[in-house]
C-alpha atoms as a PDB file:
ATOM      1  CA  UNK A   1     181.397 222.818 -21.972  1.00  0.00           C
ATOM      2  CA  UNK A   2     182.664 225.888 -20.207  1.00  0.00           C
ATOM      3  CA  UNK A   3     185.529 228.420 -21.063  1.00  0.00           C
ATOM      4  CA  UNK A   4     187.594 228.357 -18.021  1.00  0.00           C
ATOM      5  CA  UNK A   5     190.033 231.709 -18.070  1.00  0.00           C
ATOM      6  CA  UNK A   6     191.398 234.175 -15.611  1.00  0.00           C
ATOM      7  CA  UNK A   7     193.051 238.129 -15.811  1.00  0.00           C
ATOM      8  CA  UNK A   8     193.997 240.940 -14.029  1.00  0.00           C
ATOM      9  CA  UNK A   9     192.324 244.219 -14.263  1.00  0.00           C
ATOM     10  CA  UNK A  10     194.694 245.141 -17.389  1.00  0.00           C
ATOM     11  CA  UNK A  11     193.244 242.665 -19.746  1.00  0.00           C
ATOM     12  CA  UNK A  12     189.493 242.664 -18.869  1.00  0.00           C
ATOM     13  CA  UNK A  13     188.647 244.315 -22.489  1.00  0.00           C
ATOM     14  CA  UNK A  14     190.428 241.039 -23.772  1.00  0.00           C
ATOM     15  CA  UNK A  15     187.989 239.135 -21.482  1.00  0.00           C
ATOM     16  CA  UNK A  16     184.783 240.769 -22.674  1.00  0.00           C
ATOM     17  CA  UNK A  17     185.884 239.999 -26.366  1.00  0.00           C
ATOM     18  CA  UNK A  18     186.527 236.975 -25.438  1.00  0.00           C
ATOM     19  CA  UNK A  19     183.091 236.266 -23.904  1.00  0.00           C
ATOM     20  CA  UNK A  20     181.356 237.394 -27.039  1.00  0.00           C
ATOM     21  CA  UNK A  21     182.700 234.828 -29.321  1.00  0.00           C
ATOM     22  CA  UNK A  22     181.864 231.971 -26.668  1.00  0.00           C
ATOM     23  CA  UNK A  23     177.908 231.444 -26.199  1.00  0.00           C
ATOM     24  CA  UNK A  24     178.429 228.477 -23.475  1.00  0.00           C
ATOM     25  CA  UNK A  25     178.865 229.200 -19.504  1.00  0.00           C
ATOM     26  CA  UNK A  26     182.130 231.323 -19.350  1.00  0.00           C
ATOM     27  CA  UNK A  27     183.617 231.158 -15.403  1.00  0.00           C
ATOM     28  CA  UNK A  28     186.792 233.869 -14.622  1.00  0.00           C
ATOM     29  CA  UNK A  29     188.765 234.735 -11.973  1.00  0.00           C
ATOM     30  CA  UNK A  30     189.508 238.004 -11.463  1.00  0.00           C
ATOM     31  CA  UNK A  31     193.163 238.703  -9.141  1.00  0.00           C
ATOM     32  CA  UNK A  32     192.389 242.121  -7.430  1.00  0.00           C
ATOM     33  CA  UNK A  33     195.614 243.920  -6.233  1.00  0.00           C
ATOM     34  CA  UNK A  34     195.147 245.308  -2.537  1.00  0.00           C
ATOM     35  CA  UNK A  35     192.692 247.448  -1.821  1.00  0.00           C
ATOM     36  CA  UNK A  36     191.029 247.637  -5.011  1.00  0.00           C
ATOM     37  CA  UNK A  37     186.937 246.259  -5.125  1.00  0.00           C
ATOM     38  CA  UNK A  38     185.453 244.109  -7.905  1.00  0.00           C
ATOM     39  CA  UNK A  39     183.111 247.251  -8.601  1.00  0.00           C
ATOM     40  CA  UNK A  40     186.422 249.514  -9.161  1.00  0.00           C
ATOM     41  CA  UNK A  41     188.240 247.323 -10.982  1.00  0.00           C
ATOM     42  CA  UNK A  42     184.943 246.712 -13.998  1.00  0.00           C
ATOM     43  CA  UNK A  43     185.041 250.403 -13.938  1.00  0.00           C
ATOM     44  CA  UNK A  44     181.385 250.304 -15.292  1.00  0.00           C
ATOM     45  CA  UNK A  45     181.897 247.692 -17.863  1.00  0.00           C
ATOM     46  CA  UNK A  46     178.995 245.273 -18.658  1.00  0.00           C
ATOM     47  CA  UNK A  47     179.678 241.516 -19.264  1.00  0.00           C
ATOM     48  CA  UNK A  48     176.726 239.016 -20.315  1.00  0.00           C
ATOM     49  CA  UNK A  49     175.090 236.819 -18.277  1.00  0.00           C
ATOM     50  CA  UNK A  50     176.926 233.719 -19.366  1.00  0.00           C
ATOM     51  CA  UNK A  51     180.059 235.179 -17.378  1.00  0.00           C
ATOM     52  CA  UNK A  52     180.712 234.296 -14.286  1.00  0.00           C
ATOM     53  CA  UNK A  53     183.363 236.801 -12.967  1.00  0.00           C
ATOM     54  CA  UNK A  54     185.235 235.148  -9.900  1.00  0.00           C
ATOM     55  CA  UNK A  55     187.032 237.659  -7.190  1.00  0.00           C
ATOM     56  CA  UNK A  56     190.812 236.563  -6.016  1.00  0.00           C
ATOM     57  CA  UNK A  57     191.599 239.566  -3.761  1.00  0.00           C
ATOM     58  CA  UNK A  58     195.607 239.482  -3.173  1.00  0.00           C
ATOM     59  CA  UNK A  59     197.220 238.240  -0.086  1.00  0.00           C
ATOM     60  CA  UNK A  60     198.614 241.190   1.689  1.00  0.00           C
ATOM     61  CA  UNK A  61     201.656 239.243   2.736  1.00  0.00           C
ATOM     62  CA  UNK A  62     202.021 238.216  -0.757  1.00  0.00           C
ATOM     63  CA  UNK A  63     204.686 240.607  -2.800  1.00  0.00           C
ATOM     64  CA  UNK A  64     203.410 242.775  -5.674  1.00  0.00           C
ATOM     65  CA  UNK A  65     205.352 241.156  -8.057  1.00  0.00           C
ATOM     66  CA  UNK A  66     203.694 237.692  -7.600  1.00  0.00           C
ATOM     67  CA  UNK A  67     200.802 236.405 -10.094  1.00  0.00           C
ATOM     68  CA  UNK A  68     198.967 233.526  -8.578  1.00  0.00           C
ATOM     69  CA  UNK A  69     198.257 232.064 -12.202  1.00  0.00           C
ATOM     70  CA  UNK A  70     197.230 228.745 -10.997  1.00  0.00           C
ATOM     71  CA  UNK A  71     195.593 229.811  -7.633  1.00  0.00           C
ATOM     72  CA  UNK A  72     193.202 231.651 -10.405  1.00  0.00           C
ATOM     73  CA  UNK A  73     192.530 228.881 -12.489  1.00  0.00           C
ATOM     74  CA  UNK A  74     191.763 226.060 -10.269  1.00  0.00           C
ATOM     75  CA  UNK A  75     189.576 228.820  -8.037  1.00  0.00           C
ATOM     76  CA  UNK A  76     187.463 229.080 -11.896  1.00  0.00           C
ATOM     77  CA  UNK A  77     187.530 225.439 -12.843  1.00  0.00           C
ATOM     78  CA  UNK A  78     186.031 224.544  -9.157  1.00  0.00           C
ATOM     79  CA  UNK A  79     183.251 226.802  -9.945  1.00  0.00           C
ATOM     80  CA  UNK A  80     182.619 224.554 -13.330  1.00  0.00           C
ATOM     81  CA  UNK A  81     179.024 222.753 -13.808  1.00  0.00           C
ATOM     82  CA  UNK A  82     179.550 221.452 -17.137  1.00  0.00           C
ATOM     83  CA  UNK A  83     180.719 217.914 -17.668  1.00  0.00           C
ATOM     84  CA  UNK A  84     183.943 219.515 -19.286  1.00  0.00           C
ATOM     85  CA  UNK A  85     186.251 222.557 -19.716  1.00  0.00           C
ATOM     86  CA  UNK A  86     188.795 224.472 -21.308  1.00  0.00           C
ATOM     87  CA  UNK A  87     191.296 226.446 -19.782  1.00  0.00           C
ATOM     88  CA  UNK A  88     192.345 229.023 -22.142  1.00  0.00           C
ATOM     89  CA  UNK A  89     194.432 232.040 -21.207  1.00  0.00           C
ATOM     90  CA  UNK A  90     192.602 235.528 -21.427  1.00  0.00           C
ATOM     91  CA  UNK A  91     194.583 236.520 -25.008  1.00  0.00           C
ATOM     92  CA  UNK A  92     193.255 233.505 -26.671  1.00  0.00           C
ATOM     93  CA  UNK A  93     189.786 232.933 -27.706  1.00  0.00           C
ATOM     94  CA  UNK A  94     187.765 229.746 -29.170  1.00  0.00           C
ATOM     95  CA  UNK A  95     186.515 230.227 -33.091  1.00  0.00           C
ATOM     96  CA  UNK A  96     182.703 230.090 -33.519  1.00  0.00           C
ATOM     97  CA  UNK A  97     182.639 226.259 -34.158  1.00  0.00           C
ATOM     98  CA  UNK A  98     185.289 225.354 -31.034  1.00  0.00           C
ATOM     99  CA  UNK A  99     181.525 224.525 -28.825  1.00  0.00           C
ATOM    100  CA  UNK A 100     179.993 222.645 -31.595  1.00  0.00           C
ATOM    101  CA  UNK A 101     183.160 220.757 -32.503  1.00  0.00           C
ATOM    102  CA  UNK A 102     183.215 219.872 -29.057  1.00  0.00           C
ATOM    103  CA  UNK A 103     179.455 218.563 -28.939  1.00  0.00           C
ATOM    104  CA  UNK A 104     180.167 216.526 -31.944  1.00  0.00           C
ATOM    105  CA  UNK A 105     182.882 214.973 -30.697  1.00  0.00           C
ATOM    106  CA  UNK A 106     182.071 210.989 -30.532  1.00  0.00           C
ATOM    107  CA  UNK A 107     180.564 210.087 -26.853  1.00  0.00           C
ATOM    108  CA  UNK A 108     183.345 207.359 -26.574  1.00  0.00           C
ATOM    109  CA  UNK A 109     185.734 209.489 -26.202  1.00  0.00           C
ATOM    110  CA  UNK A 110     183.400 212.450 -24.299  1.00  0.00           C
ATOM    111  CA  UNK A 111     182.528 209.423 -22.054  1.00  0.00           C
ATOM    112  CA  UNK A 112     186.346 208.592 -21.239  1.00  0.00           C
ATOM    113  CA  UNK A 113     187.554 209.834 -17.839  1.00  0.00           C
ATOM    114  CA  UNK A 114     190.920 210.006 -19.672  1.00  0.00           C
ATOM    115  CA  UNK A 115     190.618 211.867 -22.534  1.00  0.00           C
ATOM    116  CA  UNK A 116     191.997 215.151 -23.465  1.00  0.00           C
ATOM    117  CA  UNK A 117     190.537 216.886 -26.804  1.00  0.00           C
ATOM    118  CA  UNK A 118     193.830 219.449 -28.270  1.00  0.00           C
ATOM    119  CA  UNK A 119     192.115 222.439 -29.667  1.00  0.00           C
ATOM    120  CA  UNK A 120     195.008 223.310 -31.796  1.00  0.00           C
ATOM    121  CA  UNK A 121     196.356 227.299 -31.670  1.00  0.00           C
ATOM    122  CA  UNK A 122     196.786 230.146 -33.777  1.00  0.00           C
ATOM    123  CA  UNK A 123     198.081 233.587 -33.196  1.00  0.00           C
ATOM    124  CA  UNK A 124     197.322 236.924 -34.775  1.00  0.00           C
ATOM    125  CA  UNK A 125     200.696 238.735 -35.574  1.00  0.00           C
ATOM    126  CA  UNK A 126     200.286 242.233 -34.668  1.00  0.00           C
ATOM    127  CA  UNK A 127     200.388 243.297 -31.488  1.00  0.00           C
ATOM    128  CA  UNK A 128     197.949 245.427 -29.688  1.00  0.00           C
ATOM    129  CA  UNK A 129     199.669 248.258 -28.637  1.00  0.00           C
ATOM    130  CA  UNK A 130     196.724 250.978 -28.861  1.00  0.00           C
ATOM    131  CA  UNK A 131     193.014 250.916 -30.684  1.00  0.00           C
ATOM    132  CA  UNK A 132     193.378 247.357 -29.547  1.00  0.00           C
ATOM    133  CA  UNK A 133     189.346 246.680 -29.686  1.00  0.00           C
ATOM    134  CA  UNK A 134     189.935 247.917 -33.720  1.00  0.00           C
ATOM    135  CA  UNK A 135     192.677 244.608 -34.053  1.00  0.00           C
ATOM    136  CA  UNK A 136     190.068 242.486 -32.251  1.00  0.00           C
ATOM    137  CA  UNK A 137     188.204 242.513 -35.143  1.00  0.00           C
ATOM    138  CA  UNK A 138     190.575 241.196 -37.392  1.00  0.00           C
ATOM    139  CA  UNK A 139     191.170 237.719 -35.162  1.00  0.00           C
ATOM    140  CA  UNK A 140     189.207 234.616 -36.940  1.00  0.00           C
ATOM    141  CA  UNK A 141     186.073 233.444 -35.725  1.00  0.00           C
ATOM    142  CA  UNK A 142     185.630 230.620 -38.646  1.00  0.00           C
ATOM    143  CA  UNK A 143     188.097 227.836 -40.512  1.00  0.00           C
ATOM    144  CA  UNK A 144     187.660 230.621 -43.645  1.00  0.00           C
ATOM    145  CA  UNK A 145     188.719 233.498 -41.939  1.00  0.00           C
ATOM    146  CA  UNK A 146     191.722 231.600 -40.438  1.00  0.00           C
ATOM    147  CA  UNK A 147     192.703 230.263 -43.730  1.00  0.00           C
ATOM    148  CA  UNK A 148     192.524 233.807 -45.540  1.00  0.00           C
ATOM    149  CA  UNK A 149     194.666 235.109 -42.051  1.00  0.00           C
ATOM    150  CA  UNK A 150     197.295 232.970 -42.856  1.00  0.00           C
ATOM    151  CA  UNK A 151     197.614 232.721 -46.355  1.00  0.00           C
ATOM    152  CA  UNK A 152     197.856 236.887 -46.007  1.00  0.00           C
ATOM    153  CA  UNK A 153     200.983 236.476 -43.561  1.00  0.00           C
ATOM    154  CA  UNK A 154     198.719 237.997 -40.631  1.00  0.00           C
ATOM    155  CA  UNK A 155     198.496 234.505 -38.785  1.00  0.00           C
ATOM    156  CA  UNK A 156     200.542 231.641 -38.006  1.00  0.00           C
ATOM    157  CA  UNK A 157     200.478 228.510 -35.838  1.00  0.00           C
ATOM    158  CA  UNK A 158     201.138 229.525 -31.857  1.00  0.00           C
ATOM    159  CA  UNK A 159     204.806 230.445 -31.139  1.00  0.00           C
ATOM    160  CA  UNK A 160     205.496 229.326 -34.833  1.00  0.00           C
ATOM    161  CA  UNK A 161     208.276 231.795 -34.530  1.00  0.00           C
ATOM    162  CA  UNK A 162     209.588 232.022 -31.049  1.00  0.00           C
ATOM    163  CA  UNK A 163     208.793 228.463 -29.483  1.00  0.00           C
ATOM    164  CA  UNK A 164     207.268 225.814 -31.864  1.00  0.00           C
ATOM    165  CA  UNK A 165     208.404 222.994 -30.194  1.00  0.00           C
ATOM    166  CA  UNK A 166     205.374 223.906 -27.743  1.00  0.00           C
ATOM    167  CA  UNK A 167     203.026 223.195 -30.335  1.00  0.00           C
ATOM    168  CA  UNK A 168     204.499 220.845 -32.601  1.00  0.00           C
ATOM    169  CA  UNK A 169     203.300 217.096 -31.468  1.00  0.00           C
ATOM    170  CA  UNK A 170     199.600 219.046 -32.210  1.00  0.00           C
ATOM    171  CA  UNK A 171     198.591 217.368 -35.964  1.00  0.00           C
ATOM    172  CA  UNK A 172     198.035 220.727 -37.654  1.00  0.00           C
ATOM    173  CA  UNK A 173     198.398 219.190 -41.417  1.00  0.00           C
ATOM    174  CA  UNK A 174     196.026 216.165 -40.575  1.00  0.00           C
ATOM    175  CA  UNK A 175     193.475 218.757 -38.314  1.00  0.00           C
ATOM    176  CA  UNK A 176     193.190 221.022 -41.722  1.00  0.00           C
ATOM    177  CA  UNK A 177     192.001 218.355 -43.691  1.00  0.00           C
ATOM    178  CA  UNK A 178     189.749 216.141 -41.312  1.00  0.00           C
ATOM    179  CA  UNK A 179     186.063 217.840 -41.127  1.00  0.00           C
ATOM    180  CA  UNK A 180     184.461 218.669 -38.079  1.00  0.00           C
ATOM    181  CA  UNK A 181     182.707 215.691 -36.653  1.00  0.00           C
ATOM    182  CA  UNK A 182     185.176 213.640 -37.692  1.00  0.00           C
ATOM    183  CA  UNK A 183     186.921 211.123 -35.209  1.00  0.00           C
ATOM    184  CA  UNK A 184     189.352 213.340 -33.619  1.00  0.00           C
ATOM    185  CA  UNK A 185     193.224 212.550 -34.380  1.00  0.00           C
ATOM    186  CA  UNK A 186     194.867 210.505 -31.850  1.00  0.00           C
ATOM    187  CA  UNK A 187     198.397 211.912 -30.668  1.00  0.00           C
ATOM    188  CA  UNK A 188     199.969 208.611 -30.163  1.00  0.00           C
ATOM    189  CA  UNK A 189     203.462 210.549 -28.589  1.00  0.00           C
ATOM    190  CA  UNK A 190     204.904 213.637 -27.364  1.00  0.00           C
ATOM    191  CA  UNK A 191     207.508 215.297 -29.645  1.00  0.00           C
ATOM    192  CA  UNK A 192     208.558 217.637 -26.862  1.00  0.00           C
ATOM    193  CA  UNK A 193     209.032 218.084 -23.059  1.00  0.00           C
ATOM    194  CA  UNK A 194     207.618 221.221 -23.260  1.00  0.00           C
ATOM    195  CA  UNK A 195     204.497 220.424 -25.193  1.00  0.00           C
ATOM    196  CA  UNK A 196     201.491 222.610 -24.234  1.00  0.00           C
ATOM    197  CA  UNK A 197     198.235 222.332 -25.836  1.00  0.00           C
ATOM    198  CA  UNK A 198     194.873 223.790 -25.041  1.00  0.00           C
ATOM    199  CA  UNK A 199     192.463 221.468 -24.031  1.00  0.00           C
ATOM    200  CA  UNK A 200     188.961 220.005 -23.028  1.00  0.00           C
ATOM    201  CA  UNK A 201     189.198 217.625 -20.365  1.00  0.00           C
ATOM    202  CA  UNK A 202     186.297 216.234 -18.089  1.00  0.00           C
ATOM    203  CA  UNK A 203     184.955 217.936 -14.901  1.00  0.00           C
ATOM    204  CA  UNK A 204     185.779 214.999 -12.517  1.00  0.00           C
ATOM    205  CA  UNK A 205     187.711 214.813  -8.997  1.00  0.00           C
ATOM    206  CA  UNK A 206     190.131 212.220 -11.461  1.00  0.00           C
ATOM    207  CA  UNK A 207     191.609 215.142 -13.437  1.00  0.00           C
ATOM    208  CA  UNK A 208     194.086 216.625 -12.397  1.00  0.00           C
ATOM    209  CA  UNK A 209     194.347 220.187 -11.790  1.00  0.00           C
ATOM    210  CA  UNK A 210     197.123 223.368 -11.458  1.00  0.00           C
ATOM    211  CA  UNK A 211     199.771 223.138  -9.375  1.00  0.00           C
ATOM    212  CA  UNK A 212     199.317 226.301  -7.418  1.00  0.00           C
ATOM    213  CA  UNK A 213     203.049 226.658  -6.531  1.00  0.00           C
ATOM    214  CA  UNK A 214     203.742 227.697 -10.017  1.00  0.00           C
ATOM    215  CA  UNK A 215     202.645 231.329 -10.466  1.00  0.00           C
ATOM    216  CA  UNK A 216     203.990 234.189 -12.922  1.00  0.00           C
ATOM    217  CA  UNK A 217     205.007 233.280 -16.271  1.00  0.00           C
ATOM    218  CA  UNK A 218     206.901 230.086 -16.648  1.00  0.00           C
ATOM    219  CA  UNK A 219     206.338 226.214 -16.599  1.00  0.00           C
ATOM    220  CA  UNK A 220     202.780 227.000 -15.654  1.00  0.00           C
ATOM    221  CA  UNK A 221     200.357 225.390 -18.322  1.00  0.00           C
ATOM    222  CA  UNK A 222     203.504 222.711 -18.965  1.00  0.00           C
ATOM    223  CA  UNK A 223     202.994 221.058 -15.730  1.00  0.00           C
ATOM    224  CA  UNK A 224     199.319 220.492 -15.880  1.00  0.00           C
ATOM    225  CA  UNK A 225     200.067 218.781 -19.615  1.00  0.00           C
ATOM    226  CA  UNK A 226     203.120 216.902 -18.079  1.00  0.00           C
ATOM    227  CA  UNK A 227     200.670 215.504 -14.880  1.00  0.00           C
ATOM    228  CA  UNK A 228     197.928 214.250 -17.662  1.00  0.00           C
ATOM    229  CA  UNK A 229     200.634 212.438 -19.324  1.00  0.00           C
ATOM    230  CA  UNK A 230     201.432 210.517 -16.119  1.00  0.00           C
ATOM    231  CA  UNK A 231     198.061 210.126 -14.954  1.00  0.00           C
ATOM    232  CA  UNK A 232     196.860 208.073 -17.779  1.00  0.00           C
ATOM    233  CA  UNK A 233     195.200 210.550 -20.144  1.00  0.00           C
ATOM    234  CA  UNK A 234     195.048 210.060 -23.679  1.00  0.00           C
ATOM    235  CA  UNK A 235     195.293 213.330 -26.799  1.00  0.00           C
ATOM    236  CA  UNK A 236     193.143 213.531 -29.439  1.00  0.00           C
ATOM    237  CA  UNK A 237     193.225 216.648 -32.053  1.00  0.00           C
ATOM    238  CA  UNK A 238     189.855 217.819 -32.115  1.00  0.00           C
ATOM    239  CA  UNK A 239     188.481 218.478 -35.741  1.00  0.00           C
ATOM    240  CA  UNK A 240     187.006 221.896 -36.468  1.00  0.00           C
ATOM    241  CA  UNK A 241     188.343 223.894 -33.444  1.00  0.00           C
ATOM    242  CA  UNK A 242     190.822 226.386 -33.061  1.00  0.00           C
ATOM    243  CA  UNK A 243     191.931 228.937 -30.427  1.00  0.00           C
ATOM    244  CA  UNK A 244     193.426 232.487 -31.653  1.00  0.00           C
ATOM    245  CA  UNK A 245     195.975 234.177 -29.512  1.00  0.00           C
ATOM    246  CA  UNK A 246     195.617 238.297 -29.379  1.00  0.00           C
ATOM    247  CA  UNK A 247     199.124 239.665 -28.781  1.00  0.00           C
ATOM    248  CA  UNK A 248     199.650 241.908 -26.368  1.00  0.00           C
ATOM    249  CA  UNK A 249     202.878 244.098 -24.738  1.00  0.00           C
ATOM    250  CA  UNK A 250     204.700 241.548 -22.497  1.00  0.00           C
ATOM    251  CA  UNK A 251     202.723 241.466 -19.560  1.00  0.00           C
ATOM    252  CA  UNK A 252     204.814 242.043 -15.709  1.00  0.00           C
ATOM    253  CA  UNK A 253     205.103 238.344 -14.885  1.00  0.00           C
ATOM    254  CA  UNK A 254     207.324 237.412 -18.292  1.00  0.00           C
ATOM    255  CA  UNK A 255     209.228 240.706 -17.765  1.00  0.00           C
ATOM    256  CA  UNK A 256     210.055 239.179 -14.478  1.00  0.00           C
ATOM    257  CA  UNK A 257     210.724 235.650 -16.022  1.00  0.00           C
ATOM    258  CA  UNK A 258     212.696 237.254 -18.658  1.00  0.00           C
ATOM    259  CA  UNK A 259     215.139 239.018 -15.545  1.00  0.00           C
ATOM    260  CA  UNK A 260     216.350 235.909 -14.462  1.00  0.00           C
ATOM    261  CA  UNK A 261     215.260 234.776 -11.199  1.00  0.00           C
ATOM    262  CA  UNK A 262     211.724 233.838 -11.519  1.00  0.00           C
ATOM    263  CA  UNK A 263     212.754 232.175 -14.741  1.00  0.00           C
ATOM    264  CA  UNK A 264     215.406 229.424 -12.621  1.00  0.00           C
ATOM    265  CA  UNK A 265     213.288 228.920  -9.618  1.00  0.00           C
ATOM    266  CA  UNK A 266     210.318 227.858 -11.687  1.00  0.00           C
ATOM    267  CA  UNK A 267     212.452 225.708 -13.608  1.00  0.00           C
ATOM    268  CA  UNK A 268     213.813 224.488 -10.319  1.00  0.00           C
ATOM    269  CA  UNK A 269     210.560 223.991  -9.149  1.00  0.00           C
ATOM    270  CA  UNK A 270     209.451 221.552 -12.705  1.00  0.00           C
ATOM    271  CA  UNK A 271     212.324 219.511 -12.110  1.00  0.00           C
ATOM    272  CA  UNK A 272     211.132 218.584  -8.700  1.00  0.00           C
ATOM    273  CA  UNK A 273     207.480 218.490 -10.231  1.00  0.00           C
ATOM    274  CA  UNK A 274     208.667 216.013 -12.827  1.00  0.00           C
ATOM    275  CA  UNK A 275     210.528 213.571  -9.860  1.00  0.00           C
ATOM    276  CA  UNK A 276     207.445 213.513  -7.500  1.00  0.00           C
ATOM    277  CA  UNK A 277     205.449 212.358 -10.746  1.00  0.00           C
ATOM    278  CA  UNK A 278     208.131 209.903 -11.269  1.00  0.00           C
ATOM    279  CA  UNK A 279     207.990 208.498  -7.835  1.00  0.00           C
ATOM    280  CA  UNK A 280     204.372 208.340  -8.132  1.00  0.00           C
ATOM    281  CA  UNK A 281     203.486 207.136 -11.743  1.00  0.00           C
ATOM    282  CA  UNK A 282     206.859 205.690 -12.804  1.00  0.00           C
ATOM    283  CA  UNK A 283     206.372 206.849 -16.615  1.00  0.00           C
ATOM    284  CA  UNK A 284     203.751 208.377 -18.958  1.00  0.00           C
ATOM    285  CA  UNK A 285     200.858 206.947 -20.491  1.00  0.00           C
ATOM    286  CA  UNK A 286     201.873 209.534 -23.466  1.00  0.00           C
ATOM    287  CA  UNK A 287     205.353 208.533 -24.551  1.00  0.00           C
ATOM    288  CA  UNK A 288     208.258 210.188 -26.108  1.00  0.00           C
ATOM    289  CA  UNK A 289     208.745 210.202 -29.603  1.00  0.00           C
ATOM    290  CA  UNK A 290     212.056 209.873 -29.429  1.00  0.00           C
ATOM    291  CA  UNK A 291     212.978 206.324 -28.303  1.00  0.00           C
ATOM    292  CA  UNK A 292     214.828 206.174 -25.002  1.00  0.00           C
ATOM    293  CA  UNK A 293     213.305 209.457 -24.108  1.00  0.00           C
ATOM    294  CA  UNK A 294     210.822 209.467 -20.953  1.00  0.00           C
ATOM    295  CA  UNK A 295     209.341 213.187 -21.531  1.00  0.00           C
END
């Protein structure tokens, strides 16, 4: 299993945190703004061997304001050799037991072109504003840590408070209670359009990958989730794994999706998204769960 991710220069002490709580093949792409060499941009920092940093230098013609997100993360998941991944985002990083849980997983359902194992999210709730590498000691690395986290008010469930409708057809009351190695839960339906999970899929030409007109903040992870629910796949909770997301300032691409503009041609651009898959598929694999309801 790798840890697919990708970042800008801004967040690369977020990466090398990241990389030391994952001990299987890590592959990242790095977007360089104009001008600016891999060498400059590490600035003398030292990342393990396991990490395989991936350049993305930026199109000159391309404006400043523009972050290819998906352009980054299908350049990293082509340069996967595993027989799966996980695409996290840079600010969210795997417990000590997400590999294992993974490995234990049953080989039915590792075997299954069509499977996708939810690795259900947290987030810490302070965010790092300065002496950030002091709060990344404070994210959980086990099931204990993350149960003392939240019962102290200092973690929830991702977007618990903002947007938990992205998160909410995950199984986090049946996930606390089923042991790792246990058959994975089953997500037999969708309670949201806007569902979307982290997960491990298979490293085949079959899966699907990013659509790379989608870029800033925005629609970008839903699509992928949205194209696996058309294409066949099937969700399954995995037991004993968890992601933790880091919080950070808002980054330039959601201050630009906050503005306005950004914001209604991405949603523009899922609409049309959503028709071609229409066309092409006719209806999800994963239903609705409310009756009537096609996403």
């Amino acid at each position: 299993l790798s840890l697919v991710t990708q970042t800008d220069t801004s967040r690369l002490e977020w990466l090398r945190e990241c990389s030391r709580r994952w001990e299987g093949p890590l592959v990242a792409a790095l977007f360089l703004r104009s001008n600016v060499t891999v060498e400059q941009a590490i600035g003398g920092r030292r990342f393990m061997p396991h990490v395989n940093l991936i350049p993305l230098q930026q199109d000159p013609t391309m404006d400043d304001s523009v972050y290819p997100i998906n352009k980054l993360r299908n350049l990293a998941i082509r340069a996967v050799r595993t027989t799966h991944y996980i695409v996290l985002d840079v600010d969210l990083w795997p417990s000590k037991d997400t590999l294992s849980a993974v490995l234990a997983a049953p080989a039915h359902l590792l075997g299954q072109k069509d499977a996708a194992l939810v690795v259900p999210a947290f987030q810490y709730e302070h965010v790092a504003e300065s002496n950030f590498e002091q709060l990344f000691g404070n994210v959980p690395r086990s099931l204990s840590e993350l149960r003392g986290c939240i019962a102290e008010g200092q973690c929830a469930t991702f977007y618990a408070h903002s947007s938990p409708e992205t998160h909410s057809s995950t199984p986090y009351e049946r996930w606390w209670t089923t042991a790792l190695g246990s058959e994975p839960i089953h997500i037999a339906c969708i309670k949201s359009q806007r569902y979307e999970p982290y997960v491990v899929l298979p490293n085949l030409p079959t899966t699907p990958i990013y659509s790379e007109a989608f870029t800033g903040y925005g629609k970008n992870k839903i699509e992928l989730v949205t194209h696996l629910r058309f294409a066949g796949f099937n969700f399954h909770a995995l037991p004993g794994a968890f992601v933790v997301h880091m919080p950070h300032p808002k980054s330039a691409p959601k201050l630009s999706w906050e503005a306005g503009p950004h914001r209604r041609r991405m949603d523009t651009l899922f609409r049309r998204f959503v028709a071609q898959l229409i066309s092409y598929y006719k209806k999800p694999r994963t239903p609705s769960c409310t009756p009537g309801r096609l996403l």
